[in-house]
Structures are given as structure tokens and as C-alpha cells.
PDB file of N, CA and C in Angstrom:
ATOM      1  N   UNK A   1      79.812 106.303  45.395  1.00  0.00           N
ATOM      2  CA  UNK A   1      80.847 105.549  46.075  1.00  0.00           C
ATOM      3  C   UNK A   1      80.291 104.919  47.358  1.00  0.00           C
ATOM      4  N   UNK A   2      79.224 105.518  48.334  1.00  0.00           N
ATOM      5  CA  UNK A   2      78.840 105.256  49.185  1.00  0.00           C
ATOM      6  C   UNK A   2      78.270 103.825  49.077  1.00  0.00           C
ATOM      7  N   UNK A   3      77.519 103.747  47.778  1.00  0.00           N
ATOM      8  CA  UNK A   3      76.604 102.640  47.194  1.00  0.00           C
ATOM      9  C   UNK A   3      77.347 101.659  46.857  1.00  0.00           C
ATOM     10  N   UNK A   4      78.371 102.069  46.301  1.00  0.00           N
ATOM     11  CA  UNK A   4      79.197 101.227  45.281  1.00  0.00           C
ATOM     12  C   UNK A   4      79.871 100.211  46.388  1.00  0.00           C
ATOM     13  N   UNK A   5      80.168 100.392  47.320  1.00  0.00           N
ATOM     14  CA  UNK A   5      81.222  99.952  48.680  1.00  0.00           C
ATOM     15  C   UNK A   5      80.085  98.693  48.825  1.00  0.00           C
ATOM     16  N   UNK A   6      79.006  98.966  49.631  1.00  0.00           N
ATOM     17  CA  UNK A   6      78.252  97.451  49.956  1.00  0.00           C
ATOM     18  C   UNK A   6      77.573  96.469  48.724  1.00  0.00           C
ATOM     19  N   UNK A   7      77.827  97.081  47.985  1.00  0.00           N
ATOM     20  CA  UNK A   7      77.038  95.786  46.649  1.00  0.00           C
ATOM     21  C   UNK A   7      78.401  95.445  46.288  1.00  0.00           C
ATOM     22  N   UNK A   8      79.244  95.756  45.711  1.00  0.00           N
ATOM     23  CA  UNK A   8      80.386  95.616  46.203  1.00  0.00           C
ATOM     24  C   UNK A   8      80.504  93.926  47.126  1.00  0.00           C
ATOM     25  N   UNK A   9      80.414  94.705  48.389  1.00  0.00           N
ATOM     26  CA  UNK A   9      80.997  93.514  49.325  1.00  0.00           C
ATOM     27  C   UNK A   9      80.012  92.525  49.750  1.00  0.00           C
ATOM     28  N   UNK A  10      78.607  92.679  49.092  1.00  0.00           N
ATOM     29  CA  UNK A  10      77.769  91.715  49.366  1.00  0.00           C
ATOM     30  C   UNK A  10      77.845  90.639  47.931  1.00  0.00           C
ATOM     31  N   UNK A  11      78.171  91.082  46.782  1.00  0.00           N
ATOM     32  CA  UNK A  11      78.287  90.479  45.087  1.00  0.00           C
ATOM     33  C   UNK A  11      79.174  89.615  46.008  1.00  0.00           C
ATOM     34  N   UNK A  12      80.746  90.339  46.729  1.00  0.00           N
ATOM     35  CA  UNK A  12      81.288  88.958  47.048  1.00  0.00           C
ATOM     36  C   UNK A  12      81.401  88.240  47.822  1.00  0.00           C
ATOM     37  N   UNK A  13      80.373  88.160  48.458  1.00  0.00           N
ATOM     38  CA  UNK A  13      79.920  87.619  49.425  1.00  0.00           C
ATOM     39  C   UNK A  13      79.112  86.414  48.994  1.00  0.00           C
ATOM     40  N   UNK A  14      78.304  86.700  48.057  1.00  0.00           N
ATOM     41  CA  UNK A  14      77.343  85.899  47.328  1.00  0.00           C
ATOM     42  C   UNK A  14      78.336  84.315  46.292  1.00  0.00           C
ATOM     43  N   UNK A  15      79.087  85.239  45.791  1.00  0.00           N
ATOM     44  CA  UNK A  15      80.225  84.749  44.527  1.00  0.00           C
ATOM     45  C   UNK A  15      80.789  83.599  45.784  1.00  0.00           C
ATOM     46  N   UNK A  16      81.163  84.176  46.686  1.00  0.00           N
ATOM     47  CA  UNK A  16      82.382  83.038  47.462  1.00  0.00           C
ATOM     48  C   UNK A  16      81.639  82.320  48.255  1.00  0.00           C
ATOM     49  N   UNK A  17      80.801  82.391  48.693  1.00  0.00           N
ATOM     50  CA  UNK A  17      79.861  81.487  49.524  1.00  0.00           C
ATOM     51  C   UNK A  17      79.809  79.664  48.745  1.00  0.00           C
ATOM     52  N   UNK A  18      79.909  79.503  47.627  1.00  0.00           N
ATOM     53  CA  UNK A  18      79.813  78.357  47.437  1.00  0.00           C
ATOM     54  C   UNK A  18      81.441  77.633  47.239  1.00  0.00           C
ATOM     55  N   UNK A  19      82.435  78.641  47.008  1.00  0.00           N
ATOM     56  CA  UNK A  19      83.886  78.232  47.061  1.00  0.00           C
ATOM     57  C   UNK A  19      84.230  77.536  48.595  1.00  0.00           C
ATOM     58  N   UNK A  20      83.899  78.790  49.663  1.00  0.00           N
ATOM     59  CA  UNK A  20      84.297  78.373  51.131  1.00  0.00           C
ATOM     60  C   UNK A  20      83.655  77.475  51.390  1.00  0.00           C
ATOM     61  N   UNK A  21      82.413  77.018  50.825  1.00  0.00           N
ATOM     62  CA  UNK A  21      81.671  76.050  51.656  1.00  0.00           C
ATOM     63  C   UNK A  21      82.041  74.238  50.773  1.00  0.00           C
ATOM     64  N   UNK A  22      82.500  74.541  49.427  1.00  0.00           N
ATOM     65  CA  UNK A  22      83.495  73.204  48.808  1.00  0.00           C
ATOM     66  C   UNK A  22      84.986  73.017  49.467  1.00  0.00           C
ATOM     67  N   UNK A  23      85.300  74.278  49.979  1.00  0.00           N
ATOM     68  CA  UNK A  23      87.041  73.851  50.538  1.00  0.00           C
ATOM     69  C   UNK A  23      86.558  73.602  51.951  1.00  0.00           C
ATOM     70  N   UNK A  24      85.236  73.850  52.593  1.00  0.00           N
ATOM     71  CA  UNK A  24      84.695  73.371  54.151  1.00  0.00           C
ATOM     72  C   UNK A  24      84.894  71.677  53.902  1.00  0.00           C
ATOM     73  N   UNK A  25      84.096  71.472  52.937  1.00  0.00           N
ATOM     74  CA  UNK A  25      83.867  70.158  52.823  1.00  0.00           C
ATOM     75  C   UNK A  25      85.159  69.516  52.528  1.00  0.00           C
ATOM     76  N   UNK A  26      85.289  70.211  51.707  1.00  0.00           N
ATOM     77  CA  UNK A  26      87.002  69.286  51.092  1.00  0.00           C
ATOM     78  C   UNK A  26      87.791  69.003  52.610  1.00  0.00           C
ATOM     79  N   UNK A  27      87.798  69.953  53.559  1.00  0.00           N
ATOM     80  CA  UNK A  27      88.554  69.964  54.582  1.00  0.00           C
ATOM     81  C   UNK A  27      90.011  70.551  54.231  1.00  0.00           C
ATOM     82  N   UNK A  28      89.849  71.452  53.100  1.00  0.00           N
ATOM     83  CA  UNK A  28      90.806  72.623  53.452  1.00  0.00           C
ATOM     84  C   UNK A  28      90.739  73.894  54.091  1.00  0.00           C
ATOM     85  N   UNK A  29      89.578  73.745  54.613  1.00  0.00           N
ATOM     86  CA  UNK A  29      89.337  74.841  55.025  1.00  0.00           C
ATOM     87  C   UNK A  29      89.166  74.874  56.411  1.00  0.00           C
ATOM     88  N   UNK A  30      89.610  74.523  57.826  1.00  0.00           N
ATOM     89  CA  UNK A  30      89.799  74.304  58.789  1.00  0.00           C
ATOM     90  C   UNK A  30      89.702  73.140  59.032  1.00  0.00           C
ATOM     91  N   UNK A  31      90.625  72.875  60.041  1.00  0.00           N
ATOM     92  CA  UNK A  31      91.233  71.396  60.049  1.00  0.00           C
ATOM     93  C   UNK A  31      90.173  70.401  61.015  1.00  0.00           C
ATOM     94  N   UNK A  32      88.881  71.013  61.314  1.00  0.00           N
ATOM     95  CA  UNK A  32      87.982  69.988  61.944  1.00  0.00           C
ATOM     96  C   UNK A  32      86.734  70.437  61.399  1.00  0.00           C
ATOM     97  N   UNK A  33      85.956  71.078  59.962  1.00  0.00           N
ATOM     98  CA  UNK A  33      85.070  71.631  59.707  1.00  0.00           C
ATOM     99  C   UNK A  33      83.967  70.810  59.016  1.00  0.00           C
ATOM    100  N   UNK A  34      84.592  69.902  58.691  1.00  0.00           N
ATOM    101  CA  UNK A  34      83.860  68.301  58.267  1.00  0.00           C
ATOM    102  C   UNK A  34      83.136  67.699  59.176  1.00  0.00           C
ATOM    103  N   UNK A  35      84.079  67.795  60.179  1.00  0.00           N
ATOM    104  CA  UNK A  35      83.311  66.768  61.492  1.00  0.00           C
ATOM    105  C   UNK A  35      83.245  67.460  62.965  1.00  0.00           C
ATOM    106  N   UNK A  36      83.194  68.736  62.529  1.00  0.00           N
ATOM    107  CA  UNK A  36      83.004  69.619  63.827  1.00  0.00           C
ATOM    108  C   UNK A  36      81.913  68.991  64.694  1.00  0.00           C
ATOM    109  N   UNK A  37      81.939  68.728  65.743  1.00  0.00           N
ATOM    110  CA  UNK A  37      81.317  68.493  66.974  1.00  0.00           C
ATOM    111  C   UNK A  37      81.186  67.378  67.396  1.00  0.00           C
ATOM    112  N   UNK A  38      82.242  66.105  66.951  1.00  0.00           N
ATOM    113  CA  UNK A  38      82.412  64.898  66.755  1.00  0.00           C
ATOM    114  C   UNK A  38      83.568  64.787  67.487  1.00  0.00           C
ATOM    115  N   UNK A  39      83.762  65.404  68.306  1.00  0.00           N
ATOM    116  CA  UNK A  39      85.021  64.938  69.384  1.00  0.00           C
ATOM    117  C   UNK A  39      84.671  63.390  70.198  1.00  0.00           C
ATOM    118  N   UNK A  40      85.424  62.412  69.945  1.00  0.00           N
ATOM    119  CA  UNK A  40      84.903  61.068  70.988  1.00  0.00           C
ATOM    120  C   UNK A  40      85.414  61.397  72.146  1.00  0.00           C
ATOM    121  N   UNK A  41      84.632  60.463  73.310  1.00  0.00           N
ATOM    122  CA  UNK A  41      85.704  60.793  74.341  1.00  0.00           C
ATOM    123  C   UNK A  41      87.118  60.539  74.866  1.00  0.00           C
ATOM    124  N   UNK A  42      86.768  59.545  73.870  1.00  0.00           N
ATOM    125  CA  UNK A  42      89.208  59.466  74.303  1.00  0.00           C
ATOM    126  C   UNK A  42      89.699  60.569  73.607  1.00  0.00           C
ATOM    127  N   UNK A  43      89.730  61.235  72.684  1.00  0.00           N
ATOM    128  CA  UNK A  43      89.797  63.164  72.607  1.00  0.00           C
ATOM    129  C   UNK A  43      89.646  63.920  73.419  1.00  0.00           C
ATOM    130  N   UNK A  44      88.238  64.148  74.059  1.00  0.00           N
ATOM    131  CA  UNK A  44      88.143  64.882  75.588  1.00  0.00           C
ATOM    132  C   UNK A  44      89.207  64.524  76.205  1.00  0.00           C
ATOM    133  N   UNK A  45      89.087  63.137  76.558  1.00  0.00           N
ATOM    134  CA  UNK A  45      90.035  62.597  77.774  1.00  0.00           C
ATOM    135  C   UNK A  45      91.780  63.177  77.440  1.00  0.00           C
ATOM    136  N   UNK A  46      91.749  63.087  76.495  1.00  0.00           N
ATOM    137  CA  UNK A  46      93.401  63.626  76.093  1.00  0.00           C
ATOM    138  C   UNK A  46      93.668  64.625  76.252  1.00  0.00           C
ATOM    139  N   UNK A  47      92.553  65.828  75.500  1.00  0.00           N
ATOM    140  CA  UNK A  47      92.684  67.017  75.747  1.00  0.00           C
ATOM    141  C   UNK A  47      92.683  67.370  77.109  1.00  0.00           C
ATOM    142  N   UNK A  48      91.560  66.832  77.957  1.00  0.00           N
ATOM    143  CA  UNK A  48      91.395  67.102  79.396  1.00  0.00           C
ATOM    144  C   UNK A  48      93.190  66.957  80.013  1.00  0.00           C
ATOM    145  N   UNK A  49      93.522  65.465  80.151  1.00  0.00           N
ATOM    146  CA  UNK A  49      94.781  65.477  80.426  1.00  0.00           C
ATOM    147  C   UNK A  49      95.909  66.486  80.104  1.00  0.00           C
ATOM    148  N   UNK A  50      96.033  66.867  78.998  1.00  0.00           N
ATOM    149  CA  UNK A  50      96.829  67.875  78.377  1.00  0.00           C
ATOM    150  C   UNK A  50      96.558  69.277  79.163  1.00  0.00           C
ATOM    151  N   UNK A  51      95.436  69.799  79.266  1.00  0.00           N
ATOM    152  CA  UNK A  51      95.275  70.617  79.559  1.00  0.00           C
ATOM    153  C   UNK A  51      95.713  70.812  81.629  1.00  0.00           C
ATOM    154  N   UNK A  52      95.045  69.249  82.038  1.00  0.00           N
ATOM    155  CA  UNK A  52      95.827  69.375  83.962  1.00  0.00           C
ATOM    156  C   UNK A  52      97.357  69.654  83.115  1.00  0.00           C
ATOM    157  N   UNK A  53      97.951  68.604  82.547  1.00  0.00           N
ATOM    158  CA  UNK A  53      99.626  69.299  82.807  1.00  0.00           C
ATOM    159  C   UNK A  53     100.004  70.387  82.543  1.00  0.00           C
ATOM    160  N   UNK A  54      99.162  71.151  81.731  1.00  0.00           N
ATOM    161  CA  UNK A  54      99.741  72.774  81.228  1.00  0.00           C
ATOM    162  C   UNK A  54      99.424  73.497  82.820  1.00  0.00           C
ATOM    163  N   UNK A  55      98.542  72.659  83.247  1.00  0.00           N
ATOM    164  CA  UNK A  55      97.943  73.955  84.527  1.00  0.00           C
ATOM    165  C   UNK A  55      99.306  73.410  85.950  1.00  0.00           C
ATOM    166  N   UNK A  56      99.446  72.266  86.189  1.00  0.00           N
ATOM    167  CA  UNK A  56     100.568  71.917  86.690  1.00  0.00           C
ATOM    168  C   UNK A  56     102.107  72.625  85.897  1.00  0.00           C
ATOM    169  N   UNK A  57     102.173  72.901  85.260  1.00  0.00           N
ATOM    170  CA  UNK A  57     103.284  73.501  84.313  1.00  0.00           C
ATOM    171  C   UNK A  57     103.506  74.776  84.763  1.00  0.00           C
ATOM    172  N   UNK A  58     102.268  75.751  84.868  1.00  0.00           N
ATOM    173  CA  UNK A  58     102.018  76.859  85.140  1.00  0.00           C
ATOM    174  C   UNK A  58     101.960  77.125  86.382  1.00  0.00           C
ATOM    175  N   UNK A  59     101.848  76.417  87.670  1.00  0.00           N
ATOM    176  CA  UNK A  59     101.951  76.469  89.305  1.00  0.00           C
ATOM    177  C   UNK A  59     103.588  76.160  89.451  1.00  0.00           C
ATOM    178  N   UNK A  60     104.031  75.192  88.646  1.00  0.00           N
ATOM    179  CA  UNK A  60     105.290  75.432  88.973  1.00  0.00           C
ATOM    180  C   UNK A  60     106.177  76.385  88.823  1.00  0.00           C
ATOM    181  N   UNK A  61     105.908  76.953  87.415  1.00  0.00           N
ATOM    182  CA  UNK A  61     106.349  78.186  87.080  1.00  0.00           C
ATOM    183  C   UNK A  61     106.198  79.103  88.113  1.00  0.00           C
ATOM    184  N   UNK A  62     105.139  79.451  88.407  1.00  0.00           N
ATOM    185  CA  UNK A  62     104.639  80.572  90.015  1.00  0.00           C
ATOM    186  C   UNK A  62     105.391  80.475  90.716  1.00  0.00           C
ATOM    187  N   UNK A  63     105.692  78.965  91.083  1.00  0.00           N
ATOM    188  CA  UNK A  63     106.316  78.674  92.599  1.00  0.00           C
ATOM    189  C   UNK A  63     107.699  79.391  92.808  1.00  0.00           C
ATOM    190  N   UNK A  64     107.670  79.934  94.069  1.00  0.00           N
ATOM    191  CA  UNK A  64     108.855  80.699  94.256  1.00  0.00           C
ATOM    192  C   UNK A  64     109.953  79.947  93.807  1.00  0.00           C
ATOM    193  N   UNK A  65     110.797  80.527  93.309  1.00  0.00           N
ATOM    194  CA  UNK A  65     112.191  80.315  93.331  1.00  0.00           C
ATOM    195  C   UNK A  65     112.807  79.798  94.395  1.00  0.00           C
ATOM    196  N   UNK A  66     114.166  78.907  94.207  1.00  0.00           N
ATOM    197  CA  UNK A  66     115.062  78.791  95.728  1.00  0.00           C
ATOM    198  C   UNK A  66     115.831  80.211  95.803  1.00  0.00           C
ATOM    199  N   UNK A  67     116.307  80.264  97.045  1.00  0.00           N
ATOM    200  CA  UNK A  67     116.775  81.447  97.321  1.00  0.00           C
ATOM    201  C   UNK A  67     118.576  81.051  96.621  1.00  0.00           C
ATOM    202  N   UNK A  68     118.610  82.396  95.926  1.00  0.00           N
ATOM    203  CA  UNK A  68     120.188  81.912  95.174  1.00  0.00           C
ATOM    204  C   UNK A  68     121.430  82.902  96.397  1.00  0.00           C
ATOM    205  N   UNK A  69     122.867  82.741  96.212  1.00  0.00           N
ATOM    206  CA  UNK A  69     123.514  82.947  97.030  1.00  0.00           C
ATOM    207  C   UNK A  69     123.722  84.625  96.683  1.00  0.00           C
ATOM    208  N   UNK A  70     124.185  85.686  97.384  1.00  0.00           N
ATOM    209  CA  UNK A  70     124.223  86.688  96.684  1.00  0.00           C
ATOM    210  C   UNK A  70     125.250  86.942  96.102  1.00  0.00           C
ATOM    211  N   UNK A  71     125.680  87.932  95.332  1.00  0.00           N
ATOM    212  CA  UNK A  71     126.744  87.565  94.679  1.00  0.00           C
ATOM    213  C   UNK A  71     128.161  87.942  95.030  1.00  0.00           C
ATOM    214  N   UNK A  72     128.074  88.912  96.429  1.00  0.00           N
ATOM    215  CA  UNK A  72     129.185  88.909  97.288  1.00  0.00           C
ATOM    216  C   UNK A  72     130.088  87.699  97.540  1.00  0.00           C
ATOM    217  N   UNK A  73     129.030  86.813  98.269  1.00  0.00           N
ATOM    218  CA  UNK A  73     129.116  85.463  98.927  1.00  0.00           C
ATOM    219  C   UNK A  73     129.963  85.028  97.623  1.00  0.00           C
ATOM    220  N   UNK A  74     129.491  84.605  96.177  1.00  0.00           N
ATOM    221  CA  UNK A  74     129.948  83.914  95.026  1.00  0.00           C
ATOM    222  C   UNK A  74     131.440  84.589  94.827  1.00  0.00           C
ATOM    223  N   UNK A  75     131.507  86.194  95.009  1.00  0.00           N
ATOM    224  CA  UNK A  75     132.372  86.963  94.591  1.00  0.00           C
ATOM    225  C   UNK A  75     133.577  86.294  95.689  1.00  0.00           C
ATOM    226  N   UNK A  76     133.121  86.232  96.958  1.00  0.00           N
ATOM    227  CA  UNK A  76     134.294  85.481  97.938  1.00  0.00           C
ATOM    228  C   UNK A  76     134.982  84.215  97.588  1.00  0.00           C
ATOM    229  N   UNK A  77     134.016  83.701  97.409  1.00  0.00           N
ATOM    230  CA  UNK A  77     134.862  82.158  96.673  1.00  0.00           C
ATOM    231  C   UNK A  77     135.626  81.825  95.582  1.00  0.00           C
ATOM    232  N   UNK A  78     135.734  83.091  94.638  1.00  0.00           N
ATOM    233  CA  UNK A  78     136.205  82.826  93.521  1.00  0.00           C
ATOM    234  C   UNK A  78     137.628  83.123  93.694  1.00  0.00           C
ATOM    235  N   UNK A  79     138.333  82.231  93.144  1.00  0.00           N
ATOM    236  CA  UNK A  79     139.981  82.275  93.621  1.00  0.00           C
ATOM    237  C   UNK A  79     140.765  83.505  92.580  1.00  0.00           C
ATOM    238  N   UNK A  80     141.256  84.795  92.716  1.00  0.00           N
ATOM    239  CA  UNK A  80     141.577  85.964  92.198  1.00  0.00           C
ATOM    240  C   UNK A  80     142.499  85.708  90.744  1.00  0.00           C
ATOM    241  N   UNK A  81     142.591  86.324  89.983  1.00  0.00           N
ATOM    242  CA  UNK A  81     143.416  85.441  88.797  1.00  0.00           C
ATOM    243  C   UNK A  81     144.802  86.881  89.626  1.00  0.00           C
ATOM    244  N   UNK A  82     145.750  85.820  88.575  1.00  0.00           N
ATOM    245  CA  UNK A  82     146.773  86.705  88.732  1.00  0.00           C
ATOM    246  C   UNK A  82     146.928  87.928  87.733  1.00  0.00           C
ATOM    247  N   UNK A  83     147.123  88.853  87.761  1.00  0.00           N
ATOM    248  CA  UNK A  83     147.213  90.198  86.824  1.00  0.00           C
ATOM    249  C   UNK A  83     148.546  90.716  86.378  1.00  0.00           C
ATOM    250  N   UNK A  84     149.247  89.712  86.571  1.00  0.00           N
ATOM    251  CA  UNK A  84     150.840  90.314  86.609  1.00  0.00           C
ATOM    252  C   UNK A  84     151.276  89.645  84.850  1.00  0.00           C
ATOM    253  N   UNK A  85     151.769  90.411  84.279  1.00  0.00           N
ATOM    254  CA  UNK A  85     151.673  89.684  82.676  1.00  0.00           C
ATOM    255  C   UNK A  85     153.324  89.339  82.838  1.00  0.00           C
ATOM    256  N   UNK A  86     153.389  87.647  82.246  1.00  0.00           N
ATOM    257  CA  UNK A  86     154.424  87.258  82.344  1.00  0.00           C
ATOM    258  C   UNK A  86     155.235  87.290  80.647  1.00  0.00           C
ATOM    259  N   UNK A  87     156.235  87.757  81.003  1.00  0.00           N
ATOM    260  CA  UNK A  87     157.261  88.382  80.149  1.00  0.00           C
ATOM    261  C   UNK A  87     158.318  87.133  79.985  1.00  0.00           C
TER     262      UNK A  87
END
């Protein structure tokens, strides 16, 4: 069993090596594996952009909060309902 486990997983290793590498090509098999490393630069440039607004996205998020009223203060203003059930 010890034996049996890596010939085993190297047979399919061997067997699928030419499947993954026809669905590489086909381009089912990750969605940039055809033309991996072929980014132009108006790609950079987009991604670059994309990536400042996520980081602007994320400082705003940080940024403190406004200070909200407490809820005493809110509790004062609210005009009391009446509780008296009309008959």
C-alpha cells in the first residue's frame, strides 16, 4: 500500500499532463494561460488606476466617523405617543 499510493499518483500525473496542457491552450483552463505575461500597458494603467481607488476606498473607510448624537439627546426630541387606548 505504501508503494501502491505514489505510482499511483505519479501514473496520474503522467496520464493528465497532456489533457491540462490542451485545455491550457484551449484557454479553458485559466482565463489568461495562453497569453500569460502579455499584459499591454493600457492594462497596467487600468489595473494601476483600479487599484489607487480601492486604496482611496479603504482610507475612507478608516476615517473616523462623524460624531452621532447620543441617544438621550434623540430620546428628548421624540414627541411621546399617547398610551391611552381609545374606546
Amino acid at each position: 500500500m505504501i508503494v501502491l499510493i505514489p505510482v499511483i499518483g505519479v501514473t496520474i500525473r503522467f496520464a493528465a499532463k497532456p489533457l491540462v496542457e490542451a485545455l491550457k491552450a484551449v484557454g479553458v483552463l485559466g482565463p489568461q494561460s495562453a497569453v500569460a505575461g502579455s499584459a499591454s500597458a493600457r492594462d497596467v494603467e487600468l489595473l494601476s488606476r483600479r487599484v489607487l481607488e480601492l486604496e482611496q476606498e479603504v482610507a475612507k473607510l478608516k476615517a473616523p466617523a462623524l460624531p452621532t448624537t447620543s441617544s438621550t439627546a434623540m430620546d428628548a426630541q421624540v414627541v411621546p405617543i399617547d398610551r391611552q387606548v381609545v374606546r
